[in-house]
N, C-alpha and C. Protein backbone atom coordinates (compact mmCIF):
# COMPACT_ATOMS: atom_id res chain seq x y z
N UNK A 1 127.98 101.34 102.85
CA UNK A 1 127.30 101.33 101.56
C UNK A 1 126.31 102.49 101.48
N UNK A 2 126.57 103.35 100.42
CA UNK A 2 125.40 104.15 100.35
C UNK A 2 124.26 103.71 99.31
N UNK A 3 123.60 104.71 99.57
CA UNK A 3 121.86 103.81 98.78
C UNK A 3 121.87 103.79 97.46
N UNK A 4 123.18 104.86 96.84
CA UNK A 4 123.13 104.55 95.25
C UNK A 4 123.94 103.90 95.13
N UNK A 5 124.60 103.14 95.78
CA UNK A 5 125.28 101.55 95.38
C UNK A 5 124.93 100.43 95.09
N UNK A 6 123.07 100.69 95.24
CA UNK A 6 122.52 99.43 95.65
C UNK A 6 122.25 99.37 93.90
N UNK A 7 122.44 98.36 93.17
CA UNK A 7 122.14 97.88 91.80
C UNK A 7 121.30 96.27 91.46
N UNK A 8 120.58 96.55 91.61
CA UNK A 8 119.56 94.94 91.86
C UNK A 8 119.83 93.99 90.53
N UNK A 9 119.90 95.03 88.98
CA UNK A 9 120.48 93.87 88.03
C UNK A 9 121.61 93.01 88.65
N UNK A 10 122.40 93.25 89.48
CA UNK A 10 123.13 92.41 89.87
C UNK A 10 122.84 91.74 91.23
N UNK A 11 121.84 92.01 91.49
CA UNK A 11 121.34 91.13 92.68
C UNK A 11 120.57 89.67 92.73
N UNK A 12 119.94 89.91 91.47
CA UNK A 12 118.51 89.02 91.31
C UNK A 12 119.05 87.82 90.47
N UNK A 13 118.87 86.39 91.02
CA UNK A 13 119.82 84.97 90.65
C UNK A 13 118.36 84.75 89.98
N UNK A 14 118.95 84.27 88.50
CA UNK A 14 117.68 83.60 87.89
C UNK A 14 117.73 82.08 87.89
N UNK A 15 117.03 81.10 87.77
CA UNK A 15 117.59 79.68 87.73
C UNK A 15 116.37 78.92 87.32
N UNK A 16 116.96 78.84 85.49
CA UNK A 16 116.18 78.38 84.31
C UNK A 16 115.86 76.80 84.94
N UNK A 17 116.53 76.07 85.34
CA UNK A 17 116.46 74.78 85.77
C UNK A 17 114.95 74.42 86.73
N UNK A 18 115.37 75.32 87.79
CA UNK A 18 113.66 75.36 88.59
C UNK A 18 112.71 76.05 88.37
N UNK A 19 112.70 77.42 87.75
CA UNK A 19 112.07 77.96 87.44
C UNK A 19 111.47 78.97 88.48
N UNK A 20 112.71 79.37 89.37
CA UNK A 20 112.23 80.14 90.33
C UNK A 20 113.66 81.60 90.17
N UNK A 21 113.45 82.32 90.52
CA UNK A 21 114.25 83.54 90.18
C UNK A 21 114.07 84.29 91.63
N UNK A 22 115.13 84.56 92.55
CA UNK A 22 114.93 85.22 93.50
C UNK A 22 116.08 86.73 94.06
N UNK A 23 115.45 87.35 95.02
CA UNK A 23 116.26 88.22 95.27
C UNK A 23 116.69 88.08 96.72
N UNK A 24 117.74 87.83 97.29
CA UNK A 24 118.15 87.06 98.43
C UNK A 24 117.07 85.98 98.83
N UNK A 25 116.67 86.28 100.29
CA UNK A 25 115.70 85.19 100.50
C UNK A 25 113.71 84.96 99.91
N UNK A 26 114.09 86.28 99.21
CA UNK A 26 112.63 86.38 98.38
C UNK A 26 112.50 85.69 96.83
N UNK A 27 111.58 85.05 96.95
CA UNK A 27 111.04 84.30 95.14
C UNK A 27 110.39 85.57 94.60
N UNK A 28 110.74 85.89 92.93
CA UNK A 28 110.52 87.13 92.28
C UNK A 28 109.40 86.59 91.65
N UNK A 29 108.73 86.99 91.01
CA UNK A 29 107.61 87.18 89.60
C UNK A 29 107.81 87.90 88.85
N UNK A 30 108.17 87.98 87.88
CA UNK A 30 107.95 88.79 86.57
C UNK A 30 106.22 89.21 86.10
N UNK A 31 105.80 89.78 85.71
CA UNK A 31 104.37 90.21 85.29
C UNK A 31 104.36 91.40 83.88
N UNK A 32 103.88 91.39 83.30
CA UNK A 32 104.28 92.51 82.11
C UNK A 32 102.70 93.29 82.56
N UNK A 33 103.18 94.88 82.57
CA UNK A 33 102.58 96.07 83.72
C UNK A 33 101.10 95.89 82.73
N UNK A 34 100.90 95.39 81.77
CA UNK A 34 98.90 95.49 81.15
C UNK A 34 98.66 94.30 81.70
N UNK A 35 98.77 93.49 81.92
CA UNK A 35 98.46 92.59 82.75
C UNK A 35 97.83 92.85 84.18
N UNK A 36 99.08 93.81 85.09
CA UNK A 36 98.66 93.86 85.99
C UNK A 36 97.67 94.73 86.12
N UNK A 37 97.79 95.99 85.00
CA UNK A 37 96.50 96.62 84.96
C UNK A 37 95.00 96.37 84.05
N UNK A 38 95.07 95.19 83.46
CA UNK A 38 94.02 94.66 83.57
C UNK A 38 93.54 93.86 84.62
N UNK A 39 94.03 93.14 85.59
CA UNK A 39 93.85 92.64 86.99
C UNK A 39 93.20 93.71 87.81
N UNK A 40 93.81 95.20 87.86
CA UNK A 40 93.79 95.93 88.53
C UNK A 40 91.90 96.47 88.06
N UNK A 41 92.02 96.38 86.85
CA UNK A 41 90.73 97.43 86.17
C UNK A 41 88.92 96.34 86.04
N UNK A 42 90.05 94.94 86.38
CA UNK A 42 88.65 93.91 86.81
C UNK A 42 88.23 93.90 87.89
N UNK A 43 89.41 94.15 88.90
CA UNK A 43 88.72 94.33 90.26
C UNK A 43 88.15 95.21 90.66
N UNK A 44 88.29 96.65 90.08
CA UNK A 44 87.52 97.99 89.98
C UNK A 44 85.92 97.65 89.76
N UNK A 45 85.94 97.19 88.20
CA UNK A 45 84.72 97.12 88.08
C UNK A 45 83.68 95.76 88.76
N UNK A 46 84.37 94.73 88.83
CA UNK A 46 83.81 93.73 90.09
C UNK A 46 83.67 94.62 91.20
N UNK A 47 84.36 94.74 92.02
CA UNK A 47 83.97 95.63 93.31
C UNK A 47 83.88 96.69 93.76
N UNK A 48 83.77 97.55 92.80
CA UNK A 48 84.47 99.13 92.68
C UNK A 48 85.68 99.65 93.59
N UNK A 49 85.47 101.03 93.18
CA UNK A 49 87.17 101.16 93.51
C UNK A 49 87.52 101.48 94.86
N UNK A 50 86.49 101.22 95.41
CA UNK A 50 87.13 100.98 96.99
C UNK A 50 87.97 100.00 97.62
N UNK A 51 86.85 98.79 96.73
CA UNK A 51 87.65 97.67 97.33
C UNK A 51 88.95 97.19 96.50
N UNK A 52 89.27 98.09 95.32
CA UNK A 52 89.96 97.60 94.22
C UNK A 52 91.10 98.30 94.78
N UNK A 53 91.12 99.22 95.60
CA UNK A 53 92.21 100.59 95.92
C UNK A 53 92.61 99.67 97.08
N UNK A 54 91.81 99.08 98.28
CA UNK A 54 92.46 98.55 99.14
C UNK A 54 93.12 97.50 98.91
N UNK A 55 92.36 96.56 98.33
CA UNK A 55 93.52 95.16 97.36
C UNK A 55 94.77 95.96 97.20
N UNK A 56 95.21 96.94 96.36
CA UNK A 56 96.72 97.09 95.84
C UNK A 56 96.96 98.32 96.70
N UNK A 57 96.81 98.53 97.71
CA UNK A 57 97.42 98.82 99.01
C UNK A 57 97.92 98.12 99.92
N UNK A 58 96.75 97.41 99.91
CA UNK A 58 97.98 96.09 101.31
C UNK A 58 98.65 95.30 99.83
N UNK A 59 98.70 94.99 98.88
CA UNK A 59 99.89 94.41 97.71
C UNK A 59 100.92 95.45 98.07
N UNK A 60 100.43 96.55 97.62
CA UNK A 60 101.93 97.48 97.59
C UNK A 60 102.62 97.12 99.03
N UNK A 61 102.06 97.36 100.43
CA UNK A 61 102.34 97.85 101.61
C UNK A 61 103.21 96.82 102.12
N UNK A 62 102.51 95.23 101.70
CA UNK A 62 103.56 94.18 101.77
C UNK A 62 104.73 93.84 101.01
N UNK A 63 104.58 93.85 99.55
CA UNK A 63 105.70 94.42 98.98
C UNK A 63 107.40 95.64 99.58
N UNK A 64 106.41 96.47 99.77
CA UNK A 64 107.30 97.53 100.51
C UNK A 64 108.03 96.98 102.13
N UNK A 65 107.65 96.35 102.39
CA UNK A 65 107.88 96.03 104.09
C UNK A 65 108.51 94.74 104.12
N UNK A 66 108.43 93.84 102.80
CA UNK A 66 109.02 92.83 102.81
C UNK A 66 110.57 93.07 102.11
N UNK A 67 110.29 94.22 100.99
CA UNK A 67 111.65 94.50 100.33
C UNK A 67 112.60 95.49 101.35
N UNK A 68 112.06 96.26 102.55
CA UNK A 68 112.87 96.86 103.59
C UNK A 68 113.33 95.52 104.05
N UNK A 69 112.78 94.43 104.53
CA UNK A 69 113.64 93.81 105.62
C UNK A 69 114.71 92.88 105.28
N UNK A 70 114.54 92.77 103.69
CA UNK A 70 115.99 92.16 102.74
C UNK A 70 116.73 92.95 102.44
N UNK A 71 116.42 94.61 102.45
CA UNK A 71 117.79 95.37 102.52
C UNK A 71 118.55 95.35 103.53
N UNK A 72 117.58 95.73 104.88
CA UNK A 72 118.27 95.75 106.35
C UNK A 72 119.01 94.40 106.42
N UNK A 73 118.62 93.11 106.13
CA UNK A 73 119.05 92.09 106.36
C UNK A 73 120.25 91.37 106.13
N UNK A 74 120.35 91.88 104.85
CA UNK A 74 121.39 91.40 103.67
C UNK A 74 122.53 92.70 103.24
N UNK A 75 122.23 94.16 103.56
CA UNK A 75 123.23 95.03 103.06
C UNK A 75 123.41 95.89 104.62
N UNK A 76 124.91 96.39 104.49
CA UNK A 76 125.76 97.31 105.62
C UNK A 76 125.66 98.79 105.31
N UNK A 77 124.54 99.71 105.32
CA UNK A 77 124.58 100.89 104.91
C UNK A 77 125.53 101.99 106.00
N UNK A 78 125.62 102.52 105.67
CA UNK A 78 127.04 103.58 106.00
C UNK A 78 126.02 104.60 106.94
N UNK A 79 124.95 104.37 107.14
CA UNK A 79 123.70 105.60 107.82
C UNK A 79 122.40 104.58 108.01
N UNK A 80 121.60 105.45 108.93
CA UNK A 80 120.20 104.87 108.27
C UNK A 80 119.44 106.24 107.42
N UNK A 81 120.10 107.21 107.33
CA UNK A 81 119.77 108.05 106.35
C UNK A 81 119.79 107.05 104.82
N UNK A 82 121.17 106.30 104.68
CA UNK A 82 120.94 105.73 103.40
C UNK A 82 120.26 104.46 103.47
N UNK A 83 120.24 103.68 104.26
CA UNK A 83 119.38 102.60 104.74
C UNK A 83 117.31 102.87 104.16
N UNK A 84 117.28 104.26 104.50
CA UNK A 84 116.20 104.66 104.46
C UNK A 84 115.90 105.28 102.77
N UNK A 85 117.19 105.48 102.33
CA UNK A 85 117.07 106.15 100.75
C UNK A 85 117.36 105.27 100.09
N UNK A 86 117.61 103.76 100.73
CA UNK A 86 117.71 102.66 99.57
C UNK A 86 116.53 102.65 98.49
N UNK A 87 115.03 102.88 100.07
CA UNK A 87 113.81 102.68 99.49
C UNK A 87 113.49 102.86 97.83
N UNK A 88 113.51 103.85 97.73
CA UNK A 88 112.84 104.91 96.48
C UNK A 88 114.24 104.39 95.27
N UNK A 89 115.50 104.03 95.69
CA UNK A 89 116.41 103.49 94.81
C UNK A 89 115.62 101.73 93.94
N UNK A 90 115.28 100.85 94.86
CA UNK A 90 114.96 99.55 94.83
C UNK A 90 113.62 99.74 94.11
N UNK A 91 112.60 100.60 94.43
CA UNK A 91 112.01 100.92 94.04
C UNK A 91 111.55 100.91 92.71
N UNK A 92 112.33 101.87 92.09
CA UNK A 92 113.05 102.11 91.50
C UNK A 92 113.60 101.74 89.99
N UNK A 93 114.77 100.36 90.29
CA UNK A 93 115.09 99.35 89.60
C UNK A 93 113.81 98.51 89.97
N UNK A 94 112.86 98.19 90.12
CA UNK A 94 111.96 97.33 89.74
C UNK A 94 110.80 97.70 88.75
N UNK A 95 110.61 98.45 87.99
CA UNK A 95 110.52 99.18 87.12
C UNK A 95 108.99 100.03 87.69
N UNK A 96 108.82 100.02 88.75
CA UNK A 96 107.60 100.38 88.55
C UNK A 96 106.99 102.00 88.85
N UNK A 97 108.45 102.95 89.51
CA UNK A 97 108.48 104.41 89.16
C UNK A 97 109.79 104.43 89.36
N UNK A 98 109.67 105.71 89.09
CA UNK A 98 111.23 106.67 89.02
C UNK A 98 110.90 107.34 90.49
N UNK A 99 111.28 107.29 91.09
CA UNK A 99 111.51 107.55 92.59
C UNK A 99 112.24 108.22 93.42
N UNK A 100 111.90 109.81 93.20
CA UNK A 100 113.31 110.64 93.73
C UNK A 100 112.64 111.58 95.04
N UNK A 101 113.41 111.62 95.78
CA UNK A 101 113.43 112.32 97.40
C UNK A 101 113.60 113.91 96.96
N UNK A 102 113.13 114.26 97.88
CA UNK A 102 113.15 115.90 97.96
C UNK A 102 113.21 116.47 99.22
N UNK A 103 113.07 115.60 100.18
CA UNK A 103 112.97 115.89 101.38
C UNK A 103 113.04 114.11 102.37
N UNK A 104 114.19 114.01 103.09
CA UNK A 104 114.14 112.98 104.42
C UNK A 104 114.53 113.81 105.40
N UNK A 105 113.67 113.58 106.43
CA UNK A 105 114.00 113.80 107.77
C UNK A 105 113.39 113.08 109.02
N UNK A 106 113.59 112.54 109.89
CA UNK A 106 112.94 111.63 110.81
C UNK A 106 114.04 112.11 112.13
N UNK A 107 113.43 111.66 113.59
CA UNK A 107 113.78 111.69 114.52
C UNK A 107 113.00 110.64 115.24
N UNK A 108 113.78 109.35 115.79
CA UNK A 108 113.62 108.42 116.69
C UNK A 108 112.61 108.40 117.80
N UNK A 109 113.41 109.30 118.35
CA UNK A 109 113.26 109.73 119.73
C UNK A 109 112.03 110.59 119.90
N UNK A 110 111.62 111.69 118.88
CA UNK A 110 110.80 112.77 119.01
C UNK A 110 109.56 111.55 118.50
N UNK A 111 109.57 110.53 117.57
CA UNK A 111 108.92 110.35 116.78
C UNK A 111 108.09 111.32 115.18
N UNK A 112 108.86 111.85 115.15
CA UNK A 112 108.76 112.99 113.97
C UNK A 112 109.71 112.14 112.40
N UNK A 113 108.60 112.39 111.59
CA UNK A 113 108.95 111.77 110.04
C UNK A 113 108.19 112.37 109.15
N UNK A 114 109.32 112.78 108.27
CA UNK A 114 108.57 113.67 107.70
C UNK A 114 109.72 112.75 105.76
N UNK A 115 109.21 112.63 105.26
CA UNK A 115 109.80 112.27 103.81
C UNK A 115 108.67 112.67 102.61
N UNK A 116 109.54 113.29 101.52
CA UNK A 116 108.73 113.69 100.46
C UNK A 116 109.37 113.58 99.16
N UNK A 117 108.77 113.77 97.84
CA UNK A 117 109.29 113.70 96.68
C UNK A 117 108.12 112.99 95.54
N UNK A 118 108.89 113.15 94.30
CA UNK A 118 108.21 112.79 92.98
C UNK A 118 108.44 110.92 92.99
N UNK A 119 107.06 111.09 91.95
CA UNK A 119 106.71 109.43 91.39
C UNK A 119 106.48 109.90 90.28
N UNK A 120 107.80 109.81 89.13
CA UNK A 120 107.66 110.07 87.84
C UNK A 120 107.44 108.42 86.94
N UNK A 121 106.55 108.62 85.70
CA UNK A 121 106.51 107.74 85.31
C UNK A 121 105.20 106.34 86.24
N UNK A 122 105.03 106.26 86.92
CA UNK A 122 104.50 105.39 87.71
C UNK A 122 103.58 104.35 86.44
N UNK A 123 103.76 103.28 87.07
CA UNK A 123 103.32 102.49 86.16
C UNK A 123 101.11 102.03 86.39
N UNK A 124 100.93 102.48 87.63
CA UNK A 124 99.74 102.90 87.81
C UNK A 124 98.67 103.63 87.23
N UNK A 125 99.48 104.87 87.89
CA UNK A 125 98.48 105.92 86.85
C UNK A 125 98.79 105.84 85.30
N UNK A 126 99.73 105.34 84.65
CA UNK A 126 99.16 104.87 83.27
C UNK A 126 98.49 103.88 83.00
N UNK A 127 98.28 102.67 83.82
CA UNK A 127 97.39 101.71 83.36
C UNK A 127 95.69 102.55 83.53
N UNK A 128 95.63 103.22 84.84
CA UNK A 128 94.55 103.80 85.31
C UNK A 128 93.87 104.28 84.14
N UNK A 129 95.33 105.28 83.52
CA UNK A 129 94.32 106.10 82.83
C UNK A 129 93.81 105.39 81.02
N UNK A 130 94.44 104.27 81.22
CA UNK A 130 94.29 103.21 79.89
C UNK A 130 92.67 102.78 79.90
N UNK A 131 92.37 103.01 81.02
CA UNK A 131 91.03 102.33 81.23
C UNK A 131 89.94 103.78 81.83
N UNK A 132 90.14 104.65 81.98
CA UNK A 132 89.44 105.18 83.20
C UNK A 132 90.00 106.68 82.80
N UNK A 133 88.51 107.56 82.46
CA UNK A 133 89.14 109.33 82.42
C UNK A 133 89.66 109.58 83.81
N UNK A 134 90.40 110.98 83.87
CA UNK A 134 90.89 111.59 84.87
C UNK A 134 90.32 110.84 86.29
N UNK A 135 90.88 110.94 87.59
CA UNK A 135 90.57 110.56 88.66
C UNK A 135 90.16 111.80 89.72
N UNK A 136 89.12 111.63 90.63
CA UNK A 136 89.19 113.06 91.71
C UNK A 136 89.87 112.84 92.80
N UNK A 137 90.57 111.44 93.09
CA UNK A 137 91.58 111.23 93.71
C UNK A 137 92.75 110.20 93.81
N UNK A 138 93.90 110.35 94.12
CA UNK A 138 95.08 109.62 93.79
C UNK A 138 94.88 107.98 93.06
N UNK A 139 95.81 107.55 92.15
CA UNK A 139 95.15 106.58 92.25
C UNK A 139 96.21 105.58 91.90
N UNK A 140 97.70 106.05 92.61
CA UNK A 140 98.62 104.83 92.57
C UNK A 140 98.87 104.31 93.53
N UNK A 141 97.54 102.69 93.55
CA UNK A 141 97.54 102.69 95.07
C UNK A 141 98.57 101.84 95.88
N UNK A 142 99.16 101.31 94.90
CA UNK A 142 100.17 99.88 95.06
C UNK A 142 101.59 100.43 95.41
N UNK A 143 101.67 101.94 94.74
CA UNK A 143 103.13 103.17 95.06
C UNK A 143 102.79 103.64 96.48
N UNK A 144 102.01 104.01 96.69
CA UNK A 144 101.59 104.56 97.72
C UNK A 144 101.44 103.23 99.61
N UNK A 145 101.28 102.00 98.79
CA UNK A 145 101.69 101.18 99.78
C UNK A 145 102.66 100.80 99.94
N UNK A 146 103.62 100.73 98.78
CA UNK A 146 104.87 100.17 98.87
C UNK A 146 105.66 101.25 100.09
N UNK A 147 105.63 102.55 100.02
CA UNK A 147 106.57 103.49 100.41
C UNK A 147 105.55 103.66 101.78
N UNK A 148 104.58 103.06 102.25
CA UNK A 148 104.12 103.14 103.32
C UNK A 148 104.54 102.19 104.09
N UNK A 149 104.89 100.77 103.30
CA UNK A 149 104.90 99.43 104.00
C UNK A 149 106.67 99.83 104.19
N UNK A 150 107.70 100.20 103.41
CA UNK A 150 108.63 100.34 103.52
C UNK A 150 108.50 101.30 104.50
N UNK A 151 108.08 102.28 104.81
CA UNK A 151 108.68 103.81 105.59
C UNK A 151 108.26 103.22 107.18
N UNK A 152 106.91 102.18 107.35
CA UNK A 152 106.95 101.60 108.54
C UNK A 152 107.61 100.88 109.43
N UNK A 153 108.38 100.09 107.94
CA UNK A 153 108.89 98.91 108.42
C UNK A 153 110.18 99.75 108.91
N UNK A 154 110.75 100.50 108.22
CA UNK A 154 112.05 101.58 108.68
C UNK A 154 111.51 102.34 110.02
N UNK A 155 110.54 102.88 110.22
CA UNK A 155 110.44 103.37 111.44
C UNK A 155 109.98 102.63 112.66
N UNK A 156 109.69 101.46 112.32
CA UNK A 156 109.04 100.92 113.83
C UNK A 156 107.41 101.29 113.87
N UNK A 157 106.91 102.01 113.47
CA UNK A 157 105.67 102.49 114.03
C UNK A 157 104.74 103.06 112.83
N UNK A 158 103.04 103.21 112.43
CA UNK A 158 102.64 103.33 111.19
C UNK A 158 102.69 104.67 110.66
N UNK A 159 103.41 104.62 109.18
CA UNK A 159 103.62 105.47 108.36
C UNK A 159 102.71 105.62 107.17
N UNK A 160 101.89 107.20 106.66
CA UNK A 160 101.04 106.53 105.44
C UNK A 160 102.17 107.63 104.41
N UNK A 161 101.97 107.07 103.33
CA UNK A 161 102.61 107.49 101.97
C UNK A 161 101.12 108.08 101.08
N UNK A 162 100.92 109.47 101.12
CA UNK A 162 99.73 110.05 100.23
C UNK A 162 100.19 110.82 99.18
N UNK A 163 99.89 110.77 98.37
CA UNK A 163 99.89 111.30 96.92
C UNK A 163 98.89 112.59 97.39
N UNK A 164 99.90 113.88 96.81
CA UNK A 164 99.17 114.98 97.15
C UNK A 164 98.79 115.65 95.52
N UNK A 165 99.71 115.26 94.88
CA UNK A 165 99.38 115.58 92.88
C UNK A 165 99.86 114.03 92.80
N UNK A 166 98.52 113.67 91.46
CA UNK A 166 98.75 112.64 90.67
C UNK A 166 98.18 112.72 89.52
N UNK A 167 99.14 112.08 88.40
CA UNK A 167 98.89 111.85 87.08
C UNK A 167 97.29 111.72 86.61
N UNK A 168 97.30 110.64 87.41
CA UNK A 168 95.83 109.80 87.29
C UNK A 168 94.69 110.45 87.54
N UNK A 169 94.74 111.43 88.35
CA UNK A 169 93.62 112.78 88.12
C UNK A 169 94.05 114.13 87.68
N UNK A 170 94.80 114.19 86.57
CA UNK A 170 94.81 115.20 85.72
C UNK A 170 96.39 115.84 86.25
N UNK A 171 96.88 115.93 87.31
CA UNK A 171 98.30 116.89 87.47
C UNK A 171 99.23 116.80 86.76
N UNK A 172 99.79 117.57 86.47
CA UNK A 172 101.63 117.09 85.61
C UNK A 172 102.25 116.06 85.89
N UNK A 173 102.32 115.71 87.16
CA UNK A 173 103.22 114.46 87.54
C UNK A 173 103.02 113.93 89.70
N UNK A 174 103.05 113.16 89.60
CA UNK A 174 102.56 112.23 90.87
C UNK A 174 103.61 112.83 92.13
N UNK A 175 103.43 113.95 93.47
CA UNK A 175 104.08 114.18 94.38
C UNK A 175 103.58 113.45 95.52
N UNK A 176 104.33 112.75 96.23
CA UNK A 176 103.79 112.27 97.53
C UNK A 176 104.61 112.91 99.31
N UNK A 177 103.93 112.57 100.20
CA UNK A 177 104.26 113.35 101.54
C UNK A 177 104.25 111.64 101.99
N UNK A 178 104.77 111.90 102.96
CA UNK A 178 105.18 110.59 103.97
C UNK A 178 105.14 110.90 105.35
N UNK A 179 103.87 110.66 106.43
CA UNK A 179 104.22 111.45 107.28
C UNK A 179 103.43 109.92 108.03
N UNK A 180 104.21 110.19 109.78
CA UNK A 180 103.04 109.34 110.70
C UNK A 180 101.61 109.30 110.63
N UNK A 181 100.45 108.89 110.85
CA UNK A 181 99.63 108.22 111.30
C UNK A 181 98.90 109.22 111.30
N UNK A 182 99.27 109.97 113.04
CA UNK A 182 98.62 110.82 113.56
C UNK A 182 98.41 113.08 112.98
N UNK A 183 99.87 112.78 112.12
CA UNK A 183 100.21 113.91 111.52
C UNK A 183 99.55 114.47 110.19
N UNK A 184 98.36 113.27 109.75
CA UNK A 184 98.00 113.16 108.46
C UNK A 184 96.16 113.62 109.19
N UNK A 185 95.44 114.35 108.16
CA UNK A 185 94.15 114.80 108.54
C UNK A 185 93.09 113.54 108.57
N UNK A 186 92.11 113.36 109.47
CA UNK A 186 91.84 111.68 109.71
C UNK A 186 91.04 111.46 108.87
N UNK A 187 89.91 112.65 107.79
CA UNK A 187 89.52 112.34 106.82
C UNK A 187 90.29 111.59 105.37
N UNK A 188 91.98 112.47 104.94
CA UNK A 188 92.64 111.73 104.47
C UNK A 188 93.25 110.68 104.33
N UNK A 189 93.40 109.90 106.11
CA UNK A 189 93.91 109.07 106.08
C UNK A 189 92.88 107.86 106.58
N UNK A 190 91.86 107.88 106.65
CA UNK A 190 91.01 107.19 106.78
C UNK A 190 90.80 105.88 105.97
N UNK A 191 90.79 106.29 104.30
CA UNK A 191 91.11 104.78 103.87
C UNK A 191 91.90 104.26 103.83
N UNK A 192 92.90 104.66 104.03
CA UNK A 192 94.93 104.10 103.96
C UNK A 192 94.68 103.16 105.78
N UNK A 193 94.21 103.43 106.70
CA UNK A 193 94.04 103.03 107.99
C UNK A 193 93.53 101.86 107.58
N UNK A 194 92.06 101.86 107.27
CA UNK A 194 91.51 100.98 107.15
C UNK A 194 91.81 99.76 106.49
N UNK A 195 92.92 99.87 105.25
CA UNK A 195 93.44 99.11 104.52
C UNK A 195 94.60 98.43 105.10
N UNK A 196 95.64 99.03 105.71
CA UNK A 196 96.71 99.09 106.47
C UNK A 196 96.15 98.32 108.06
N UNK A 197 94.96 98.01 108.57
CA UNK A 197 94.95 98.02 109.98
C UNK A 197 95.96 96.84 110.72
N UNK A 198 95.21 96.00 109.41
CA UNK A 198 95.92 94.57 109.83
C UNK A 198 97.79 94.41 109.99
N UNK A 199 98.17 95.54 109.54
CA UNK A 199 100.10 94.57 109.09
C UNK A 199 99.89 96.01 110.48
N UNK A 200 99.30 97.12 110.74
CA UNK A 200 99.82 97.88 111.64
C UNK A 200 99.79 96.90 113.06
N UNK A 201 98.05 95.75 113.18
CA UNK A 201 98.00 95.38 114.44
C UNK A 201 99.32 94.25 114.44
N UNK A 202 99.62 93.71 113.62
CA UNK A 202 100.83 92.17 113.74
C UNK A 202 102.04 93.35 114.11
N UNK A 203 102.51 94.77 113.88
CA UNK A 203 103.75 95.16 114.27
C UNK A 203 103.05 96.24 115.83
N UNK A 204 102.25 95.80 116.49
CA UNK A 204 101.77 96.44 117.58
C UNK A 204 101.31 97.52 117.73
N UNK A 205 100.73 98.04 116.58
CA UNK A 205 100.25 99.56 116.55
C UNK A 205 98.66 99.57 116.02
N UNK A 206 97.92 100.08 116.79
CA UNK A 206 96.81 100.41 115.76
C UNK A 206 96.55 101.49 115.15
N UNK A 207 97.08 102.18 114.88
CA UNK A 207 97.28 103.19 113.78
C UNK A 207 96.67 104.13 114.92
C-alpha cells in the first residue's frame, strides 16, 4: 500500500444508534474549527500563551502518535518510506492542513532524520489570527505536535516538528523542518522539550 492510497472517508464507521463514530480502534469527535479556536484563545488569555501553546502541543503530539500507531497497526505499506508519508496524507483528510513533503529522509542505524515541507491552509493560524495581530513566533501549536508525536512514534526516539515560516506571524504560508532532539538549537527547542517531556519519558527517552 502506498501512502496515497490511504482515503479515511472510507475508513471512519459512523453509528447513529450509539452515538460513537470511530476510526479502527479509535472513538472520533467532530468539533467545528471556531470552537476549537475559541477554546484555544480562552486558554491564551486565562494563562497566557505559554501555557496555552503547551496545552495544544501535547493535544497535537498525542493526537499524532496515537493516529501513527492505527496506521502501523491496521494498514500493510509497501515501504516505511510510505508508512512514514501516510503521516502528512491522514493529516490531511482530517481537515486540519494541507500537508505536503518536500523533503523525507531518515536513517535507522545512523539515527539521522531529517523531514520537511509546507502547512498550507492550517486551521490554527487562522483561528490565531481571528483573535490576535501578527505573531513573533510560530503559532500552530497543535500542527506542530501532531507531526512531532507522529515522526516519534515512527522513529522510536524524540522528534520536534518546528515551524520555521508561519502564517500566524505575518509569512506567506506555514514551512516546517522535522529534525531529532539533539539536531535542533536548545534555545529553539526548549519549549517543544518541555511540553513533550512527559510522552518522551513513557517511550524511554528524555529528550
Amino acid at each position: 500500500m502506498k501512502a496515497t492510497d490511504f482515503d479515511l472517508s472510507k475508513q471512519i464507521q459512523f453509528d447513529f444508534e450509539t452515538g460513537i463514530t470511530t476510526f479502527k480502534d479509535n472513538r472520533l469527535v467532530i468539533f467545528d474549527a471556531n470552537a476549537v479556536g475559541l477554546l484555544r484563545q480562552n486558554l491564551i488569555e486565562e494563562f497566557g500563551i505559554a501555557q496555552a501553546r503547551k496545552i495544544f502541543l501535547q493535544f497535537g503530539f498525542q493526537n499524532g502518535y496515537a493516529d501513527f500507531m492505527q496506521m502501523k497497526l491496521n494498514y500493510e505499506f509497501d515501504s516505511e518510506v510510505e508508512l512514514m508519508a501516510s503521516g502528512p496524507i491522514i493529516h490531511t483528510w482530517e481537515g486540519i492542513v494541507k500537508s505536503v513533503l518536500t523533503h523525507l529522509e531518515f536513517d535507522r542505524e545512523k539515527g539521522e532524520f531529517f523531514v520537511a515541507g509546507w502547512w498550507h491552509n492550517t486551521y490554527e493560524a487562522e483561528q490565531h489570527l481571528s483573535y490576535n495581530t501578527e505573531s513573533t513566533e510560530p503559532v500552530c501549536w497543535s500542527v506542530m505536535g501532531y507531526a512531532s508525536g507522529w515522526c516519534t512514534a515512527f522513529f522510536g526516539r524524540p522528534i520536534l516538528a518546528i515551524e520555521i515560516t508561519c502564517k500566524g506571524k505575518g509569512d506567506e504560508d506555514c514551512y516546517n523542518e522535522i529534525k531529532p532532539v539533539e539536531a535542533w538549537d536548545e534555545e529553539v527547542a526548549k519549549p517543544y522539550l518541555e511540553a513533550y517531556s512527559k510522552f518522551f519519558e513513557r517511550i524511554g527517552h528524555n529528550g
